[in-house]
C-alpha atoms as a PDB file:
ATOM      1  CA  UNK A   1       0.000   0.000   0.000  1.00  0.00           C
ATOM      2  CA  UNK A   2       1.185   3.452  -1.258  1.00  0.00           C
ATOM      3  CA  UNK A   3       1.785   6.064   1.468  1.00  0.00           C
ATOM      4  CA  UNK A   4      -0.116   8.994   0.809  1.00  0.00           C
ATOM      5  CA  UNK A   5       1.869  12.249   1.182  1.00  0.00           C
ATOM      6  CA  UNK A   6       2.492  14.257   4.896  1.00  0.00           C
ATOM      7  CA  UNK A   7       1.592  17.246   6.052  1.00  0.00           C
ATOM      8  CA  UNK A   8       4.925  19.448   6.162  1.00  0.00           C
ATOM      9  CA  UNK A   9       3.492  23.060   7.155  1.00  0.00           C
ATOM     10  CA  UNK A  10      -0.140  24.169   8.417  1.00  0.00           C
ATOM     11  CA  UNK A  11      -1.831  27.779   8.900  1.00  0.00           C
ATOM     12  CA  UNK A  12      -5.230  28.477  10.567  1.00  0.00           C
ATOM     13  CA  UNK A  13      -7.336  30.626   9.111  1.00  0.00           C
ATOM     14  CA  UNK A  14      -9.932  32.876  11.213  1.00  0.00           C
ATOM     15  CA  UNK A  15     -12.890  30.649   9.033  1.00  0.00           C
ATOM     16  CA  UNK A  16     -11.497  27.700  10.617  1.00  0.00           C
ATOM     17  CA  UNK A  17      -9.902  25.980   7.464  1.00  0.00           C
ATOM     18  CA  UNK A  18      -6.130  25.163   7.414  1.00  0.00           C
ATOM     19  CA  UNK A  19      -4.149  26.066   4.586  1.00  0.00           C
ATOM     20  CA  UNK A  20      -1.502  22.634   4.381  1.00  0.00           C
ATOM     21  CA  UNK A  21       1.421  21.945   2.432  1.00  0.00           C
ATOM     22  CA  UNK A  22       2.530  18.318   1.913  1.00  0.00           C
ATOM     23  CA  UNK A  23       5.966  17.135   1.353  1.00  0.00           C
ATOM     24  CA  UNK A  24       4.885  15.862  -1.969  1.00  0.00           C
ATOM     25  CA  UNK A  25       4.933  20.013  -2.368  1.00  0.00           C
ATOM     26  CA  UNK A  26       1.664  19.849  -3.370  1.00  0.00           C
ATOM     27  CA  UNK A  27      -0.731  22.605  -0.849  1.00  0.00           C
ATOM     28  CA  UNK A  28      -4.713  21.984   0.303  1.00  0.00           C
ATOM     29  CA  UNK A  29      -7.432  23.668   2.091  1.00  0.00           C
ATOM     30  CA  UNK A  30      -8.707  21.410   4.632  1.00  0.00           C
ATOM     31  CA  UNK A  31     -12.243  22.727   6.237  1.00  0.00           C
ATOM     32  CA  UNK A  32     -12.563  21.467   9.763  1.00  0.00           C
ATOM     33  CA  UNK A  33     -16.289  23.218  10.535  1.00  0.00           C
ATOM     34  CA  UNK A  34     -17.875  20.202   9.664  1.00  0.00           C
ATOM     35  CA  UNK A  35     -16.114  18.465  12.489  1.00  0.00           C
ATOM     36  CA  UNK A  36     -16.766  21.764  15.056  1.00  0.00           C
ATOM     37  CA  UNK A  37     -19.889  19.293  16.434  1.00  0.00           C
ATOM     38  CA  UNK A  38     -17.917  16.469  17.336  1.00  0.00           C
ATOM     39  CA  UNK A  39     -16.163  15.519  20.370  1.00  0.00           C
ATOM     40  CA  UNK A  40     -13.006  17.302  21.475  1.00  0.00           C
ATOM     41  CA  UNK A  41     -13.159  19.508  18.251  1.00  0.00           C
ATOM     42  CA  UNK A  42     -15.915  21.380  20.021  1.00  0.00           C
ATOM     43  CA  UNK A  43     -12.760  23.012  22.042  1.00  0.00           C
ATOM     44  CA  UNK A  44     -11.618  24.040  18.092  1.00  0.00           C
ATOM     45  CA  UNK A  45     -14.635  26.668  18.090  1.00  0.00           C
ATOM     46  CA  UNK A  46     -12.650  28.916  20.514  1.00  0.00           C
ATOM     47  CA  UNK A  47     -10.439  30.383  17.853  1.00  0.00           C
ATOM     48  CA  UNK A  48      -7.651  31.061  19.854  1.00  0.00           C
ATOM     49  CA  UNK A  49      -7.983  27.595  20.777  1.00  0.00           C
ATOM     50  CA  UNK A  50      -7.963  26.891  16.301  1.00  0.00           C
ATOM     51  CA  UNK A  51      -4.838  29.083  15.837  1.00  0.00           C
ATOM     52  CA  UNK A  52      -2.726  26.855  18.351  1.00  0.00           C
ATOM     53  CA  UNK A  53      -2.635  24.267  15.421  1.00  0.00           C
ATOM     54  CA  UNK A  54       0.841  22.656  14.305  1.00  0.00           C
ATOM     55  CA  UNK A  55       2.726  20.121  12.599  1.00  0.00           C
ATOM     56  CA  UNK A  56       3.240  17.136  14.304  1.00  0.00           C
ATOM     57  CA  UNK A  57       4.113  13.249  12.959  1.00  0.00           C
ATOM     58  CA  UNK A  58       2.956  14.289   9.518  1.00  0.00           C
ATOM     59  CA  UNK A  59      -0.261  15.680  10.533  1.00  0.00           C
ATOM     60  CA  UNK A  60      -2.163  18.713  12.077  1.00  0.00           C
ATOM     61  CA  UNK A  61      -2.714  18.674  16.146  1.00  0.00           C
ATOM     62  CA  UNK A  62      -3.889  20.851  18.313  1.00  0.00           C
ATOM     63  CA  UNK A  63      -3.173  21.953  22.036  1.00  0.00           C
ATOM     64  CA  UNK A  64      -6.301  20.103  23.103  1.00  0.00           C
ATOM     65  CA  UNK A  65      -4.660  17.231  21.927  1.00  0.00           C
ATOM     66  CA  UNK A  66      -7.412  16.912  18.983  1.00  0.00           C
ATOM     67  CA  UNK A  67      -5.734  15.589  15.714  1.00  0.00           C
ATOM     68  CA  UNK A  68      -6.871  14.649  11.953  1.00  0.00           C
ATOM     69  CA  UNK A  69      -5.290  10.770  10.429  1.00  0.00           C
ATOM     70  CA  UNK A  70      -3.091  11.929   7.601  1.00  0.00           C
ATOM     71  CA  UNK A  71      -4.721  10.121   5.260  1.00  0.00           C
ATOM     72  CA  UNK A  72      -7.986  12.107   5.898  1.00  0.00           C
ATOM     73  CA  UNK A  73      -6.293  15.320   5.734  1.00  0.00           C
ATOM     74  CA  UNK A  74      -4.563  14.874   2.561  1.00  0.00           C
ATOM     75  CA  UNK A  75      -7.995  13.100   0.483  1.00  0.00           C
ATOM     76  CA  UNK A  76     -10.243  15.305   1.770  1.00  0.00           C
ATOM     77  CA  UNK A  77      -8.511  18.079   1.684  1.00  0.00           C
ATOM     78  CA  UNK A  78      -9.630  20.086  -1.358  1.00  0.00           C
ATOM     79  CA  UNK A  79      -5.810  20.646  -3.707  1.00  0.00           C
ATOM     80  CA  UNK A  80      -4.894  24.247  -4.417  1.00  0.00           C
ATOM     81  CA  UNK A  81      -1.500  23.323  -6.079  1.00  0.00           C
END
């Protein structure tokens, strides 16, 4: 099975999507308010709480701990190249 690219920088943006770059070089939007219902990403609606977002094992985590699989980030997140 074919790894799919990692997430090598992330930036919140005040509408809560993250603009991503993957070491592939290729870059994404990923929109996280449809996850702003769910479980600890109801902390994520504090935006302060958003911007603390960062790089970590080739994905996006917060300071809350609340995290996105790779693999989701990278397929759903929508390609800007």
């Amino acid at each position: 099975m074919e790894m799919l690219p990692e997430v090598v920088f992330v930036q919140a943006n005040e509408d809560y999507t993250l603009l991503l770059e993957f070491e592939n070089g290729e870059k994404g939007i990923f929109d996280v308010k449809p996850y702003l219902e769910k479980g600890i990403f109801k902390e994520l609606k504090n935006i302060e709480m958003f911007k603390t977002v960062k790089v970590s094992y080739g994905t996006v985590v917060w300071d809350n701990e609340a995290d996105f699989c790779p693999d989701t980030i990278y397929l759903i997140s929508e390609k800007i190249f």
